[in-house]
Protein backbone atom coordinates (compact mmCIF):
# COMPACT_ATOMS: atom_id res chain seq x y z
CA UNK A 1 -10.33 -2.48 -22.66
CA UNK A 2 -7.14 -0.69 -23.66
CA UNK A 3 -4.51 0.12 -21.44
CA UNK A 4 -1.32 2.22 -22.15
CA UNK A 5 0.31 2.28 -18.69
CA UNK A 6 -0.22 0.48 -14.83
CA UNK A 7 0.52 2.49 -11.82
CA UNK A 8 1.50 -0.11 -9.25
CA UNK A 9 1.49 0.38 -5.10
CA UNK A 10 4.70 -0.79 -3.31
CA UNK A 11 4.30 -2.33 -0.25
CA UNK A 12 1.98 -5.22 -0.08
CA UNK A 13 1.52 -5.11 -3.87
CA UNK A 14 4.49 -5.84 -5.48
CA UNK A 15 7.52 -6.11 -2.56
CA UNK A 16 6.92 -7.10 1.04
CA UNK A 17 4.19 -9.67 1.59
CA UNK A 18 1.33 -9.12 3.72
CA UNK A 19 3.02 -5.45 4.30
CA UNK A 20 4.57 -6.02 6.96
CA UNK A 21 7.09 -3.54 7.22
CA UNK A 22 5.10 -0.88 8.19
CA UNK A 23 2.56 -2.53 10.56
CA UNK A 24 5.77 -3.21 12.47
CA UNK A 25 7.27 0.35 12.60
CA UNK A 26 3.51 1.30 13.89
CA UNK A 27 3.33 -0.90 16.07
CA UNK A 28 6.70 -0.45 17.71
CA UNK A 29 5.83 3.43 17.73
CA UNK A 30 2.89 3.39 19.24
CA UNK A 31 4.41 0.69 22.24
CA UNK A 32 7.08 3.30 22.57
CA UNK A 33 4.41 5.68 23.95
CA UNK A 34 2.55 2.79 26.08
CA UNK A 35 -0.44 2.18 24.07
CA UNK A 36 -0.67 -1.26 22.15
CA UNK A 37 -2.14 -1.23 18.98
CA UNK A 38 -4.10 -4.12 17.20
CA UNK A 39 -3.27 -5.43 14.14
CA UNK A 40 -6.97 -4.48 12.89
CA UNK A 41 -6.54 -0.67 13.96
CA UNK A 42 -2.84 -0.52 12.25
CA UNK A 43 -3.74 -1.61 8.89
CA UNK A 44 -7.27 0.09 8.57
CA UNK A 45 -5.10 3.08 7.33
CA UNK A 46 -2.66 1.32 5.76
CA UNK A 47 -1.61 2.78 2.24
CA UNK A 48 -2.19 6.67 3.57
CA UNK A 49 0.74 9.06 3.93
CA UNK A 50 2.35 8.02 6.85
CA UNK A 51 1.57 11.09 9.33
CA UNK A 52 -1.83 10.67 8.29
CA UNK A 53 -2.22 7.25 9.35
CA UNK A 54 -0.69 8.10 12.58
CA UNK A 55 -3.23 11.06 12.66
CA UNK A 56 -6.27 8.53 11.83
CA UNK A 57 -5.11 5.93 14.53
CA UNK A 58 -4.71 8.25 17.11
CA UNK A 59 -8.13 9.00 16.39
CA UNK A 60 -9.87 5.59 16.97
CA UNK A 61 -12.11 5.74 19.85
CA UNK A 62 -10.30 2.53 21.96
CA UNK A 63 -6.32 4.34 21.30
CA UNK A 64 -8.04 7.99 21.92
CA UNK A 65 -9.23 6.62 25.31
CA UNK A 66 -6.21 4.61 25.83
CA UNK A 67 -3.72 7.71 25.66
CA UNK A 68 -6.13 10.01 27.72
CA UNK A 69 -5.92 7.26 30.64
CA UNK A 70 -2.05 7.79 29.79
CA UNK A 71 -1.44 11.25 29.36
CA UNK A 72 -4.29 12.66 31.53
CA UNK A 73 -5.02 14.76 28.44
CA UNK A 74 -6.81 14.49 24.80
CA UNK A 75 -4.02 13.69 21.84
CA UNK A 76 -2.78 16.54 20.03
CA UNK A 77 -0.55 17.53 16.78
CA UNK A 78 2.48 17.89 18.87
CA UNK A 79 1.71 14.10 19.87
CA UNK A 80 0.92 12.84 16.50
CA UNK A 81 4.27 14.28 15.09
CA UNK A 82 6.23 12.64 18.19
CA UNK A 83 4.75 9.04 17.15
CA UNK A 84 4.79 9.78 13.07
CA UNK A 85 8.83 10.61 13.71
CA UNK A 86 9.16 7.83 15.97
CA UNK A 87 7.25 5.41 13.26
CA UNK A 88 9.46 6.96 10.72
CA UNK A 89 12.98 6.40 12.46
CA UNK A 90 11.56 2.78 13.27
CA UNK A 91 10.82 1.49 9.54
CA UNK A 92 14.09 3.38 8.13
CA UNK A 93 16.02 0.66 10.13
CA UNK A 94 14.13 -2.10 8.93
CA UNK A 95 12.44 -1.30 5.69
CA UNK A 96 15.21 -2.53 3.39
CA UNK A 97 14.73 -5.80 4.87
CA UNK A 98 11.32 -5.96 3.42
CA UNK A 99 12.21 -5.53 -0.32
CA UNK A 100 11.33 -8.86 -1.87
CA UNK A 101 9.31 -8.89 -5.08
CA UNK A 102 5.96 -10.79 -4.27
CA UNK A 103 5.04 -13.89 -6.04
CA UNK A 104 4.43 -13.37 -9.92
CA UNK A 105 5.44 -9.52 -9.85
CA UNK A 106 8.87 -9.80 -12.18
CA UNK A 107 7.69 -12.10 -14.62
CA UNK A 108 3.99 -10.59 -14.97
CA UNK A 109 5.69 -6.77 -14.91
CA UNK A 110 7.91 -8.28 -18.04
CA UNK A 111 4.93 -9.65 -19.31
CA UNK A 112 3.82 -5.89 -19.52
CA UNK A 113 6.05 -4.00 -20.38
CA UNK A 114 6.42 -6.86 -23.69
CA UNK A 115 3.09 -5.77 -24.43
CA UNK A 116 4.23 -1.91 -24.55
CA UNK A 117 2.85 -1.20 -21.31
CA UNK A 118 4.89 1.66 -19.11
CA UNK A 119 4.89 0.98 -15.38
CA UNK A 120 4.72 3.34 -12.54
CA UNK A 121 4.28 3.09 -8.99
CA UNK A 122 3.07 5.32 -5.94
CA UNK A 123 3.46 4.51 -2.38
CA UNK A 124 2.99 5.70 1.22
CA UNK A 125 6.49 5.83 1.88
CA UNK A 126 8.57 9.12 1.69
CA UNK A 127 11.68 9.00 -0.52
CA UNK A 128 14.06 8.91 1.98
CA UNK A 129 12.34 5.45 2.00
CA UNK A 130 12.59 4.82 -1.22
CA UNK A 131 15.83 4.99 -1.72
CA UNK A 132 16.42 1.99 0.30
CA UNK A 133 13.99 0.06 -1.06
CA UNK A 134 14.01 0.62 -4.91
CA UNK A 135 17.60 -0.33 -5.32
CA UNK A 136 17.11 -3.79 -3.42
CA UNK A 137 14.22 -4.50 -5.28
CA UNK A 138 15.88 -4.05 -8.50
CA UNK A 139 18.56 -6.04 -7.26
CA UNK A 140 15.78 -9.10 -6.88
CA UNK A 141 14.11 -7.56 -10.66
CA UNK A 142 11.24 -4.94 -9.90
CA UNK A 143 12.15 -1.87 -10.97
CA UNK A 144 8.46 -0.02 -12.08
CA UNK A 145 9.76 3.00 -14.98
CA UNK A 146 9.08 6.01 -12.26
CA UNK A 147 7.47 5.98 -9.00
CA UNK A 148 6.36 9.15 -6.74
CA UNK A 149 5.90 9.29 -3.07
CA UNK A 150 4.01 12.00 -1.13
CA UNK A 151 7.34 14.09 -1.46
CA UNK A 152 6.60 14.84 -4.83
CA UNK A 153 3.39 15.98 -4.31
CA UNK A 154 3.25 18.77 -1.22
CA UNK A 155 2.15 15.95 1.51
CA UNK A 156 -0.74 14.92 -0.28
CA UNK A 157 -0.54 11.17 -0.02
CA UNK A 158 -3.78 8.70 -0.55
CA UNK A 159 -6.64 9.32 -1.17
CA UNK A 160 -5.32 12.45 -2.68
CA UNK A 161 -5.08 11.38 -6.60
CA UNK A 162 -1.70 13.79 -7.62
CA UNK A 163 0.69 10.94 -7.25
CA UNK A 164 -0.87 9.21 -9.59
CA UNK A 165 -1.28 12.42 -11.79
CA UNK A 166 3.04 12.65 -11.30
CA UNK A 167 3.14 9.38 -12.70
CA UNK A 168 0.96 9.63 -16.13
CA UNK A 169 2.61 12.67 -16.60
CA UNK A 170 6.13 11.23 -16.32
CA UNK A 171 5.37 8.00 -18.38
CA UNK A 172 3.26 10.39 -21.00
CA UNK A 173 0.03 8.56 -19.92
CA UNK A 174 -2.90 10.75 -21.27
CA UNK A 175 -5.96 9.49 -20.57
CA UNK A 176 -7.22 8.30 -17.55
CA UNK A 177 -9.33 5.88 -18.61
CA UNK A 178 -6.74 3.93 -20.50
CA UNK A 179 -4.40 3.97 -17.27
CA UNK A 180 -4.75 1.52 -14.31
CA UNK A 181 -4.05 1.44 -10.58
CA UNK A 182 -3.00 -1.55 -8.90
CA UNK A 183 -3.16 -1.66 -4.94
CA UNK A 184 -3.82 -3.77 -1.97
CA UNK A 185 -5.40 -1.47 0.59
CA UNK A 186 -8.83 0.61 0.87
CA UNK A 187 -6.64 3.79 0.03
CA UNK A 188 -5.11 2.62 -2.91
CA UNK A 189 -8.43 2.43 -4.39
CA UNK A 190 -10.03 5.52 -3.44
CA UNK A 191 -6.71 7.26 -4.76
CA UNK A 192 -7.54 5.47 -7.87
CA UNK A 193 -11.27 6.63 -8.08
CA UNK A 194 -10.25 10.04 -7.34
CA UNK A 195 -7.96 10.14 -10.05
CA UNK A 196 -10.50 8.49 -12.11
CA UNK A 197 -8.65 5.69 -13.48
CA UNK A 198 -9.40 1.88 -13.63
CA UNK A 199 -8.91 0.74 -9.68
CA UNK A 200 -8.07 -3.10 -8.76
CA UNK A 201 -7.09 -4.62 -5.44
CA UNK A 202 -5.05 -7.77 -5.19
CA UNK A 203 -6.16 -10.18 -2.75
CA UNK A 204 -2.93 -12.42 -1.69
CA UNK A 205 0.04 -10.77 0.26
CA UNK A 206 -2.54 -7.46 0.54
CA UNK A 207 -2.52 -5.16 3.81
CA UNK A 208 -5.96 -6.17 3.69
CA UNK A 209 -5.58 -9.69 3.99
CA UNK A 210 -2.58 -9.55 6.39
CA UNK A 211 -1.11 -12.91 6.29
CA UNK A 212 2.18 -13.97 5.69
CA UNK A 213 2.85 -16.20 3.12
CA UNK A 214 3.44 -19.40 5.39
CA UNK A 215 0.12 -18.35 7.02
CA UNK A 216 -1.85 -18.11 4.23
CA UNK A 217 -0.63 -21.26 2.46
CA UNK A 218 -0.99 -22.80 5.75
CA UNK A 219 -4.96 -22.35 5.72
CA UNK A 220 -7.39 -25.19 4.86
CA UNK A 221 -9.41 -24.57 1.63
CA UNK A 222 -12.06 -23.66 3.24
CA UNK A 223 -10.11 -20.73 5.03
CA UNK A 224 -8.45 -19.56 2.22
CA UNK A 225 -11.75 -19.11 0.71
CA UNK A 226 -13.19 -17.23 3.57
CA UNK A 227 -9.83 -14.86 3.95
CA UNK A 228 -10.15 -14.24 0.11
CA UNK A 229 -13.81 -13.27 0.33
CA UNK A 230 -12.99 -10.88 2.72
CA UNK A 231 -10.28 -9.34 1.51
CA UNK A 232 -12.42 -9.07 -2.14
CA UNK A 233 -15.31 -7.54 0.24
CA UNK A 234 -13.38 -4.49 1.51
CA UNK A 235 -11.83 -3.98 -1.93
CA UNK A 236 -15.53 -3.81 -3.12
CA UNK A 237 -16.81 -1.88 -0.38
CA UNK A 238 -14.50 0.80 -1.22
CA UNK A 239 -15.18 0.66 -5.34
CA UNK A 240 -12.99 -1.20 -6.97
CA UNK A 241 -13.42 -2.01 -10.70
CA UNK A 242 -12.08 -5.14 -10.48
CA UNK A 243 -10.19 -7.98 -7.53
CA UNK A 244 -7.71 -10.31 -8.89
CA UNK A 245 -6.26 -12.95 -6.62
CA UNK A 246 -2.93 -12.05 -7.57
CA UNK A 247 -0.81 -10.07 -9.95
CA UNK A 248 -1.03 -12.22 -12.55
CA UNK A 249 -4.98 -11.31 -12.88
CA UNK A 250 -4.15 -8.29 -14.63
CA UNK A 251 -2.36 -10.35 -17.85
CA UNK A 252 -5.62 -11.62 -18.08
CA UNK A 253 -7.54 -8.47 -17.51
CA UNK A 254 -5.39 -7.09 -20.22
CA UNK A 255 -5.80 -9.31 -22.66
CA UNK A 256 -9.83 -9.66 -22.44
């Protein structure tokens, strides 16, 4: 299988571990307005454009109920634009902080680009996000050729596929079958099968899995088996081509 260029996600996939830098802005959002949100219902959206995931929490039948009890009223647009902005002040103060490469990323992105690969990246942050985080993560040795956020692309975030269409077109990418997506939540995927490129999920320090490293490293054997089989379950579920354990999967997968 030939490959001319690897459209990476950001958070969760190649800087921030576990993706935790958003989960925390939602969180703190949401507690802002009195309703408590569980880890399970914060990530389930994870990787969408971030009004959107406010949008599809809000939605969930236990935080529906939980801000009619509160409000003495249904949610609304006016409400999910009060907790997106809230969300969004929240994770400009901290997101820098969470601007690490992962585990394998520099030396496996050098690997690729030695091997005449272009890199590109989309995310479900908004630029004004970017810019904080790009530059530190340069500063550490991930810097992916271009990357697009929903900015570029009228609001259409994940699933929508047109970030990923920005990208090819800015790296000269022209087939879609020769160009891969690399993410580590549900919507990365589908915005990969809806642009119609190759789609794989990476199991460690994925939204999916939602560990930190100490955590996971931490586990027994055993539990890191069962935490990787269900993180490679959802990434199935929702059709990806291929799971790797990490980043450096895709060296491999590029080479076969």
């Amino acid at each position: 299988m030939k490959f001319d260029g690897i459209i990476f996600d950001w958070a969760g996939t190649t800087v921030d571990y576990g993706c935790f830098a958003p989960v925390k802005a939602f969180i703190d959002a949401f507690e802002s307005f009195g309703i408590t949100p569980t880890l399970e219902e914060v990530r389930k959206p994870m990787g969408m454009l971030k009004i959107d995931h406010v949008r599809t929490m809000l939605s969930m039948d236990r935080i529906s109920r939980l801000w009619e009890e509160k409000y003495g009223r249904p949610w609304n647009e006016e409400d999910v634009c009060q907790v997106y902005e809230q969300s969004e002040r929240l994770i400009l103060k901290i997101v820098e902080q969470y601007s690490d490469p992962k585990p394998y990323v520099v030396e496996t992105v050098d690997a690729l680009r030695a091997m005449g690969l272009k890199i590109g990246s989309t995310t479900g942050y908004n630029d004004a996000m970017m810019a904080l985080v790009v530059p530190e993560a340069a500063k550490a040795g991930y810097a992916p050729d271009c990357w697009f956020s929903p900015d570029a692309t009228g609001q259409k975030g994940r699933p929508w596929p047109y970030m990923i269409f920005r990208n090819m077109e800015a790296l000269g990418l022209q087939n879609v079958a020769r160009v891969m997506k690399v993410g580590d939540t549900v919507a990365d995927i589908k915005e990969g099968k809806n642009a119609g490129v190759v789609t794989v999920g990476i199991i460690e320090g994925s939204s999916v899995m939602g560990l930190t490293r100490e955590e996971y490293e931490a586990l027994s054997p055993q539990e890191k088996q069962a935490a990787d089989e269900r993180t490679k379950k959802v990434y199935e579920d929702a059709g990806a081509d291929f799971v790797m354990q990490d980043i450096r999967g895709i060296l491999e997968l590029i080479k076969e």
